[in-house]
PDB file of N, CA and C in Angstrom:
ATOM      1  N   UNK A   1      64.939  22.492 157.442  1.00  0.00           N
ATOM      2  CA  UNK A   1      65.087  21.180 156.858  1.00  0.00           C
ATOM      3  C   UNK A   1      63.870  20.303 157.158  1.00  0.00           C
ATOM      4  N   UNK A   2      63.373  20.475 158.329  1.00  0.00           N
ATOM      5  CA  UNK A   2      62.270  19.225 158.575  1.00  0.00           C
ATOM      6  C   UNK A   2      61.120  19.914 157.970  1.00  0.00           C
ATOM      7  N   UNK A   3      61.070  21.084 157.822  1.00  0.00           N
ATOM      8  CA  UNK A   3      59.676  21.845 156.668  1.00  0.00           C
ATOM      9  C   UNK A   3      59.723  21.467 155.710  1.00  0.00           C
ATOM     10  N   UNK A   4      60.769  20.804 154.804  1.00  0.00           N
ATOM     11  CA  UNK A   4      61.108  20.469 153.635  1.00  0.00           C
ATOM     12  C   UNK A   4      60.614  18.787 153.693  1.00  0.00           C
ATOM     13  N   UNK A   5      61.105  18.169 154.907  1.00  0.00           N
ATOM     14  CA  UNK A   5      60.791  16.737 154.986  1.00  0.00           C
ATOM     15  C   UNK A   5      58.625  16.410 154.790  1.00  0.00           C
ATOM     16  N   UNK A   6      58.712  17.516 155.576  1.00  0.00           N
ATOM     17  CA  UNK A   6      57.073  17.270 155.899  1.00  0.00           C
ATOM     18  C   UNK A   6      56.846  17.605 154.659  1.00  0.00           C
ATOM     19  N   UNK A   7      56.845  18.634 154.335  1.00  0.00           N
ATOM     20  CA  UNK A   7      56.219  18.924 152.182  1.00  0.00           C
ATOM     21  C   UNK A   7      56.715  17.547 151.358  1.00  0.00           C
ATOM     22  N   UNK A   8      57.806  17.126 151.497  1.00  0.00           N
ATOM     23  CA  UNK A   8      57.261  15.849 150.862  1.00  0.00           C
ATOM     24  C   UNK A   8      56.684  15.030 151.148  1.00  0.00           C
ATOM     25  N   UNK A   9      56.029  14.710 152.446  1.00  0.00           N
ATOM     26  CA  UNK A   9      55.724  13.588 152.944  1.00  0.00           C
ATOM     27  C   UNK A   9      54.143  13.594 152.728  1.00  0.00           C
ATOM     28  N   UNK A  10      53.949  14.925 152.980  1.00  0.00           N
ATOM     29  CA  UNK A  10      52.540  15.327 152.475  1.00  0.00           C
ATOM     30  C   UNK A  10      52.379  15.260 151.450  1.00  0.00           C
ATOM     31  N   UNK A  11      53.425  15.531 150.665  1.00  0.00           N
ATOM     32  CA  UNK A  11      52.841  15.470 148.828  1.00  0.00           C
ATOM     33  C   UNK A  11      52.662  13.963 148.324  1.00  0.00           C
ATOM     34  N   UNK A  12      53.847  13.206 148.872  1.00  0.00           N
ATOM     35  CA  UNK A  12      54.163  11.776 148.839  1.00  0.00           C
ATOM     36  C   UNK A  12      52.302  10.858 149.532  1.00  0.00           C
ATOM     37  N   UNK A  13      52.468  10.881 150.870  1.00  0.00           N
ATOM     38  CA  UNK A  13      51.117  10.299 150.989  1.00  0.00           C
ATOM     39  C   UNK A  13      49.521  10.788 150.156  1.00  0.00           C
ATOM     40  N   UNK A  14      49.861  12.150 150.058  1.00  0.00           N
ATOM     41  CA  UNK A  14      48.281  12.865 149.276  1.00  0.00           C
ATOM     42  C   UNK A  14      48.319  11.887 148.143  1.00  0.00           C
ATOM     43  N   UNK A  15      49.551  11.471 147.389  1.00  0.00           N
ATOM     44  CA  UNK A  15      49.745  10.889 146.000  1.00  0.00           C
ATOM     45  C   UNK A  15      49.272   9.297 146.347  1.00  0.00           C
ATOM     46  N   UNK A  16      49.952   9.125 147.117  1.00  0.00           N
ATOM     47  CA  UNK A  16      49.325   7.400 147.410  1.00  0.00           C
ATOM     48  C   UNK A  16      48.021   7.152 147.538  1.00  0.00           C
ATOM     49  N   UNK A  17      47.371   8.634 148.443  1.00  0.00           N
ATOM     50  CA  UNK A  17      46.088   8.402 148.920  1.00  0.00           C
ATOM     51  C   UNK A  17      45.348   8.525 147.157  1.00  0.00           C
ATOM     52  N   UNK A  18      46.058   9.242 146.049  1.00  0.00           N
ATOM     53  CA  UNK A  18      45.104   9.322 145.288  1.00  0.00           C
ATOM     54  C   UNK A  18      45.290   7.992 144.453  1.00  0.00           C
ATOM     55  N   UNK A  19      46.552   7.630 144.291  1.00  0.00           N
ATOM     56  CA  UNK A  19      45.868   6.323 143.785  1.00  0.00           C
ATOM     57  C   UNK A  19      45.491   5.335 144.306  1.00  0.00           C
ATOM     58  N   UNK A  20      45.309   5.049 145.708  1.00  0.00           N
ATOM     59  CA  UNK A  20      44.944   3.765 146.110  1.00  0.00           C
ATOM     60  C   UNK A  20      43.108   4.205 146.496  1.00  0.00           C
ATOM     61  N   UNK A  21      42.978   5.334 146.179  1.00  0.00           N
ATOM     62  CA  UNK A  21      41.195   5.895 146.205  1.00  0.00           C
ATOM     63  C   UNK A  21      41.189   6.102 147.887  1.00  0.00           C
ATOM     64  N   UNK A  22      42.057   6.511 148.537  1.00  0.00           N
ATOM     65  CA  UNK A  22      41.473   6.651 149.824  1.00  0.00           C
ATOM     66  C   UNK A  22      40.960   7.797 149.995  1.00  0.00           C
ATOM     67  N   UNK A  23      41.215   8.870 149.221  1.00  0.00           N
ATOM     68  CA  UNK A  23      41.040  10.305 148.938  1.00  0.00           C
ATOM     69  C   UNK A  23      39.539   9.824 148.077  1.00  0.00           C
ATOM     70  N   UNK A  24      38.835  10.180 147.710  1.00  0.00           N
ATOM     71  CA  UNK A  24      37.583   9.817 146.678  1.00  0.00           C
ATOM     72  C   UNK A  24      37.678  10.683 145.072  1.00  0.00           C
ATOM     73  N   UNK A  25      37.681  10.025 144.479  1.00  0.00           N
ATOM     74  CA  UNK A  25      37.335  10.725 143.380  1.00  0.00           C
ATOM     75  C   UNK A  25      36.845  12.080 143.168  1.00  0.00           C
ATOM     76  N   UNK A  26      35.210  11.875 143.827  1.00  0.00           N
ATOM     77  CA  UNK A  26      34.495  13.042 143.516  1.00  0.00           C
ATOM     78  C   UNK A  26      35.532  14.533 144.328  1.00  0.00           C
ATOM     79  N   UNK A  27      36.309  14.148 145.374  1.00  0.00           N
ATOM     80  CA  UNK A  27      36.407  15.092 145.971  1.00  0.00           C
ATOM     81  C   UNK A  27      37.898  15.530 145.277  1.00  0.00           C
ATOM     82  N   UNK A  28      38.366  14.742 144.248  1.00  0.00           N
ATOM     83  CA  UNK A  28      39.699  15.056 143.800  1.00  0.00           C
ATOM     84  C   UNK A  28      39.127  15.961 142.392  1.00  0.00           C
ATOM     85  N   UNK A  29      38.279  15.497 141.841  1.00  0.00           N
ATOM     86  CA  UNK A  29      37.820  15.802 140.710  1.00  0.00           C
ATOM     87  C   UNK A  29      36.888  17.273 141.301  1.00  0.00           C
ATOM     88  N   UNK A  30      36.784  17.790 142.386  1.00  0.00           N
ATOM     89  CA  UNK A  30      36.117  19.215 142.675  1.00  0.00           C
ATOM     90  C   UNK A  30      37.801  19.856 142.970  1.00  0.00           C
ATOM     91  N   UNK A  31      38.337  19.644 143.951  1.00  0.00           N
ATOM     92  CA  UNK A  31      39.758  20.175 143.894  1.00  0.00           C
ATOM     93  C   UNK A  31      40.518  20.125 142.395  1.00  0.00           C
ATOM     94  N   UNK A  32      40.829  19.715 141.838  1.00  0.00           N
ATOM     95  CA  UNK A  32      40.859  20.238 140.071  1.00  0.00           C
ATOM     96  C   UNK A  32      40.160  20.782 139.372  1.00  0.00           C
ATOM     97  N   UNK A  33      38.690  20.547 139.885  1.00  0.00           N
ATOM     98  CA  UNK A  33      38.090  21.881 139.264  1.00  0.00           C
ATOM     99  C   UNK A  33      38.098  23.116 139.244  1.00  0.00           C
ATOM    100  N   UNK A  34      38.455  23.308 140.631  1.00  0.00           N
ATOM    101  CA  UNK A  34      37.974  24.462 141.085  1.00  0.00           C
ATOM    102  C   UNK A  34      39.901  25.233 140.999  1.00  0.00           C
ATOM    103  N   UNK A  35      40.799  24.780 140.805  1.00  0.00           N
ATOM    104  CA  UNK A  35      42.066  24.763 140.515  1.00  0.00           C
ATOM    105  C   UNK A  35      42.876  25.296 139.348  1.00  0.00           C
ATOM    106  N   UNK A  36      41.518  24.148 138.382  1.00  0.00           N
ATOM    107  CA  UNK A  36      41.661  24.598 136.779  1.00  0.00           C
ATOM    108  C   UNK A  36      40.583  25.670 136.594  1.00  0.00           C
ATOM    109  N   UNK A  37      39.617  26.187 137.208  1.00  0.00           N
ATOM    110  CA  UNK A  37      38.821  27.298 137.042  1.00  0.00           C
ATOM    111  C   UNK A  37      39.655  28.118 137.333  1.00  0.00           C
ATOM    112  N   UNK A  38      40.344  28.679 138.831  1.00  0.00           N
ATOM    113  CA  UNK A  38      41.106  29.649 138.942  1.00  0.00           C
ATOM    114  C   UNK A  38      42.262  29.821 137.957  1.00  0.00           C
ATOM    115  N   UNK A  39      42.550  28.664 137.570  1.00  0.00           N
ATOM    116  CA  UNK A  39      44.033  29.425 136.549  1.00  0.00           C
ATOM    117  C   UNK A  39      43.303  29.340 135.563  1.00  0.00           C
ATOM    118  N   UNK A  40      41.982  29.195 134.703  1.00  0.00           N
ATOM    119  CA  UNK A  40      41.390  29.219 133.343  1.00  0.00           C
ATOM    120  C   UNK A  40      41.816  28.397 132.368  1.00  0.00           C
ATOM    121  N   UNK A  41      41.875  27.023 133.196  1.00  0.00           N
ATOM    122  CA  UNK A  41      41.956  25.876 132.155  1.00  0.00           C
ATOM    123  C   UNK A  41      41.098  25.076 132.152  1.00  0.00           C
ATOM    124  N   UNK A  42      40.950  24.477 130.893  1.00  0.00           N
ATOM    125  CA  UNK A  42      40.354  23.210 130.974  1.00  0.00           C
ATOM    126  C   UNK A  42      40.188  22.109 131.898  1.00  0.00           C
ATOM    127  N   UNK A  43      38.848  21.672 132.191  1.00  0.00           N
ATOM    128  CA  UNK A  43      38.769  20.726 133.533  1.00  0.00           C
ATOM    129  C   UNK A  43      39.253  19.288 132.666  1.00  0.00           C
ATOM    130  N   UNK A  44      39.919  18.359 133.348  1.00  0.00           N
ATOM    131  CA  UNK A  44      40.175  17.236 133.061  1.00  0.00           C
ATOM    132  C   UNK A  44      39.260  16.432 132.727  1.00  0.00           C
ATOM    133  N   UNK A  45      38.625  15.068 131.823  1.00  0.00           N
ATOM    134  CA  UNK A  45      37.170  14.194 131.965  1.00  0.00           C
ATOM    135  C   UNK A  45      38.024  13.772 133.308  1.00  0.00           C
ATOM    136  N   UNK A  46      36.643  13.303 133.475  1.00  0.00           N
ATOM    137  CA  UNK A  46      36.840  12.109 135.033  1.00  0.00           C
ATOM    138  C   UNK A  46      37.658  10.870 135.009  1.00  0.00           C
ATOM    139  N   UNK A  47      37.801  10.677 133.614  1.00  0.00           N
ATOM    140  CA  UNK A  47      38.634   9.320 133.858  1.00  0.00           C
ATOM    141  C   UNK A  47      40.235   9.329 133.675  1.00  0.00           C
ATOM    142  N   UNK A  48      40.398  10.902 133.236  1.00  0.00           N
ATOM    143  CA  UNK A  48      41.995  11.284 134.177  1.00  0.00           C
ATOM    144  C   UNK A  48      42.537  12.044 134.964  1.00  0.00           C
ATOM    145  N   UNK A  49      41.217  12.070 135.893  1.00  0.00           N
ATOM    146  CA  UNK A  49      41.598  13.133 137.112  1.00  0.00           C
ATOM    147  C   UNK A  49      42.600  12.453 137.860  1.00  0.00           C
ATOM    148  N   UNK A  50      42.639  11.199 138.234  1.00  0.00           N
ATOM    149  CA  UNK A  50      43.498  11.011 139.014  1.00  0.00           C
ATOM    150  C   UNK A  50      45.050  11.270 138.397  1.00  0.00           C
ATOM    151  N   UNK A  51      44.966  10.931 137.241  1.00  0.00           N
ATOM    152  CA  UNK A  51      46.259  11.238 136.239  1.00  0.00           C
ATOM    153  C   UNK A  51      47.204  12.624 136.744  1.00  0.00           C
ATOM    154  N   UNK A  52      46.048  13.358 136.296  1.00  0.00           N
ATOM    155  CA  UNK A  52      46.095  14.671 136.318  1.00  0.00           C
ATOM    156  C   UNK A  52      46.224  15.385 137.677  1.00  0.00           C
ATOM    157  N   UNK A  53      45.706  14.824 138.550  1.00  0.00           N
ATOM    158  CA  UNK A  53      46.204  15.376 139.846  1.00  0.00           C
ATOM    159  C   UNK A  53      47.581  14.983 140.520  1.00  0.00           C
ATOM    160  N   UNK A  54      48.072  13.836 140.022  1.00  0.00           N
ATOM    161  CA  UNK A  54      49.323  13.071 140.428  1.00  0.00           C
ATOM    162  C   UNK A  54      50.444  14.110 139.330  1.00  0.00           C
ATOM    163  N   UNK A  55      49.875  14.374 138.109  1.00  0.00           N
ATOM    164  CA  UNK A  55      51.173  15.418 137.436  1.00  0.00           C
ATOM    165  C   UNK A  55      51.379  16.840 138.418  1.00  0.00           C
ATOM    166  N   UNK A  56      50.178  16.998 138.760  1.00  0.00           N
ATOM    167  CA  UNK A  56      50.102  18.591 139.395  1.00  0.00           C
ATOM    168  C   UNK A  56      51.026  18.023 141.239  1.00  0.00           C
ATOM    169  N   UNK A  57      50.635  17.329 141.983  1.00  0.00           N
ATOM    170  CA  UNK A  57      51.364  16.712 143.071  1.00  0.00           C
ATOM    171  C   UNK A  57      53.014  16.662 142.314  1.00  0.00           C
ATOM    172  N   UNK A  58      53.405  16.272 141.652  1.00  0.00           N
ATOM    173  CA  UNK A  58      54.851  15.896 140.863  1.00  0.00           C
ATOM    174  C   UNK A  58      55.147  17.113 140.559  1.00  0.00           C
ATOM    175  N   UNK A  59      54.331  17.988 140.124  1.00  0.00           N
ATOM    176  CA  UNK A  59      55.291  19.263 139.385  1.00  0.00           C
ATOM    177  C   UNK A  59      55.197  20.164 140.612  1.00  0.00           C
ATOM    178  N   UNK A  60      54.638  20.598 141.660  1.00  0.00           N
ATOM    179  CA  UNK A  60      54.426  21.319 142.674  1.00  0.00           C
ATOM    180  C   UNK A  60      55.947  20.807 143.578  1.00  0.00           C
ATOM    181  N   UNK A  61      56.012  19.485 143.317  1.00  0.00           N
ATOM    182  CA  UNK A  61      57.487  18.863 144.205  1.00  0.00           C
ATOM    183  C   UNK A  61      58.889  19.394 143.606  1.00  0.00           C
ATOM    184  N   UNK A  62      58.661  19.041 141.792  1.00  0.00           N
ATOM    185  CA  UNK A  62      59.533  20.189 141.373  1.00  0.00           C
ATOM    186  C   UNK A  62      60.034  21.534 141.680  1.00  0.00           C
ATOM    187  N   UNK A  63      58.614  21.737 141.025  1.00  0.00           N
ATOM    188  CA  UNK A  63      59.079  23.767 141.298  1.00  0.00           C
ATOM    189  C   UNK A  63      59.836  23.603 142.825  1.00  0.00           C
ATOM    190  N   UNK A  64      58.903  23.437 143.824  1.00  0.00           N
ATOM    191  CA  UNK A  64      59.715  23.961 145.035  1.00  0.00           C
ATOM    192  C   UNK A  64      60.788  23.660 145.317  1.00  0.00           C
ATOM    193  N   UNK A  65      61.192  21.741 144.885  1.00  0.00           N
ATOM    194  CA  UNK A  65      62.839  22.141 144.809  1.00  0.00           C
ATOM    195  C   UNK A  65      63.687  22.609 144.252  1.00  0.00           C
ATOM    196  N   UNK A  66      63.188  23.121 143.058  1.00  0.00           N
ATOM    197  CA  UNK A  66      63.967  23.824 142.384  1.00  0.00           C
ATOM    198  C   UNK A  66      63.794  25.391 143.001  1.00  0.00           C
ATOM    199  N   UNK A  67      63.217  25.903 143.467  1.00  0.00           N
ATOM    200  CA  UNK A  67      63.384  26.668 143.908  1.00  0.00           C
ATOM    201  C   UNK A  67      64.145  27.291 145.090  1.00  0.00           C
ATOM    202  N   UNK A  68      63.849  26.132 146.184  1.00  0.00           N
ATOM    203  CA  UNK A  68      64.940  25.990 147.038  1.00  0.00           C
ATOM    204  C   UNK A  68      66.341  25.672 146.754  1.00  0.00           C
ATOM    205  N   UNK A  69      66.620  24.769 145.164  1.00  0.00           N
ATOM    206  CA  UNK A  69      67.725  25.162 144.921  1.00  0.00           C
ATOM    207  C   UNK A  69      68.711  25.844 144.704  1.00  0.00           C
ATOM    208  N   UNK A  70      67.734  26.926 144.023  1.00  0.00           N
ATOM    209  CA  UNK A  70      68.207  28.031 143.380  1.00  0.00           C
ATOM    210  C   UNK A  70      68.483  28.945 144.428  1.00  0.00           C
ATOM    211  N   UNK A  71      67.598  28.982 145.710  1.00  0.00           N
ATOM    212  CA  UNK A  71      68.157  29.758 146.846  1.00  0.00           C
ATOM    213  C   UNK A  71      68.831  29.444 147.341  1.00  0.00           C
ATOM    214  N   UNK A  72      69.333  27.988 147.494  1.00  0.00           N
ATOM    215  CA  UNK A  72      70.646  27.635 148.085  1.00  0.00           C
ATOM    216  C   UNK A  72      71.854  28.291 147.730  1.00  0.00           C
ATOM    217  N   UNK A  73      71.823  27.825 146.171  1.00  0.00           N
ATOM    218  CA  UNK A  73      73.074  28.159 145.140  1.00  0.00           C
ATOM    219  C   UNK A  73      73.207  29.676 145.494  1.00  0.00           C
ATOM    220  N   UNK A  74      72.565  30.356 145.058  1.00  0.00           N
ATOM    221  CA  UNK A  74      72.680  31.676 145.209  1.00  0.00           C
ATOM    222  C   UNK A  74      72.883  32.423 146.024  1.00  0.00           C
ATOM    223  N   UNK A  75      72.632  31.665 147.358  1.00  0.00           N
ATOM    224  CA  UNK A  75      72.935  32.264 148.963  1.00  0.00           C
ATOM    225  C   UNK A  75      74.495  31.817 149.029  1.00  0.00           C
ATOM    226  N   UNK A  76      74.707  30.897 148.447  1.00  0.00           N
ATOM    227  CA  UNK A  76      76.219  30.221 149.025  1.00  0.00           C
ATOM    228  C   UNK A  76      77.311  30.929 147.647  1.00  0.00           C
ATOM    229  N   UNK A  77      76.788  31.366 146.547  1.00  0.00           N
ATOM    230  CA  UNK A  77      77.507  32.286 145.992  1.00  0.00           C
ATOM    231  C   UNK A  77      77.705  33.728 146.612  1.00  0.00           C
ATOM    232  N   UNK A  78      76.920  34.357 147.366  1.00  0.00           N
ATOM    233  CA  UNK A  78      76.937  35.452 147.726  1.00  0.00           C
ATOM    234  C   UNK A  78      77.557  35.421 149.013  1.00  0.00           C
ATOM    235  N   UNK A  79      78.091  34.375 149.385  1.00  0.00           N
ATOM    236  CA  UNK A  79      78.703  34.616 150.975  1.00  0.00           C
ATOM    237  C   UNK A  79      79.919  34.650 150.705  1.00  0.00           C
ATOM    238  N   UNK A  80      80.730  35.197 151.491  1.00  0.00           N
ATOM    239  CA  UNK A  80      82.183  35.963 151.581  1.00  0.00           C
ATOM    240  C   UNK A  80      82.878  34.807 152.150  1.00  0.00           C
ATOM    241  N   UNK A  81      84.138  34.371 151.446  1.00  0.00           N
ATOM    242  CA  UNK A  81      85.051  33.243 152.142  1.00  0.00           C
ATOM    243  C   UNK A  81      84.914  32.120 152.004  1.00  0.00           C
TER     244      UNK A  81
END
């Protein structure tokens, strides 16, 4: 449970840090690059990296709870009683 607290808290402040610029641009806009190079997408322009890194922070919070959901559900279907 507290592994779960800290992943958001980290995802939660990384997100603040990107919009209030405490994180820098240039260095958000190389971490999406190099992000969208490995999966073979298109790099974002610069003037919606921050956009664009706050969807990828948001959907990364998704998936994993949904994923942990789905292991919940499915563990507590499979138990006896």
């Amino acid at each position: 449970m507290a592994v779960i607290l800290v992943f958001h808290a980290v995802m939660v402040l990384l997100g603040l840090g990107i919009v209030s610029r405490v994180v820098p641009p240039p260095l958000v806009s190389d971490m999406l690059g190099y992000l969208h190079k490995t999966i073979g997408i298109t790099t974002p322009p610069p003037e919606l990296v921050r956009m664009v890194a706050l969807i990828w922070i948001g959907s990364v919070i998704v998936i994993a709870d949904g994923c942990l959901f789905l292991l919940v559900f499915i563990a507590r279907l499979s138990t006896t009683g």
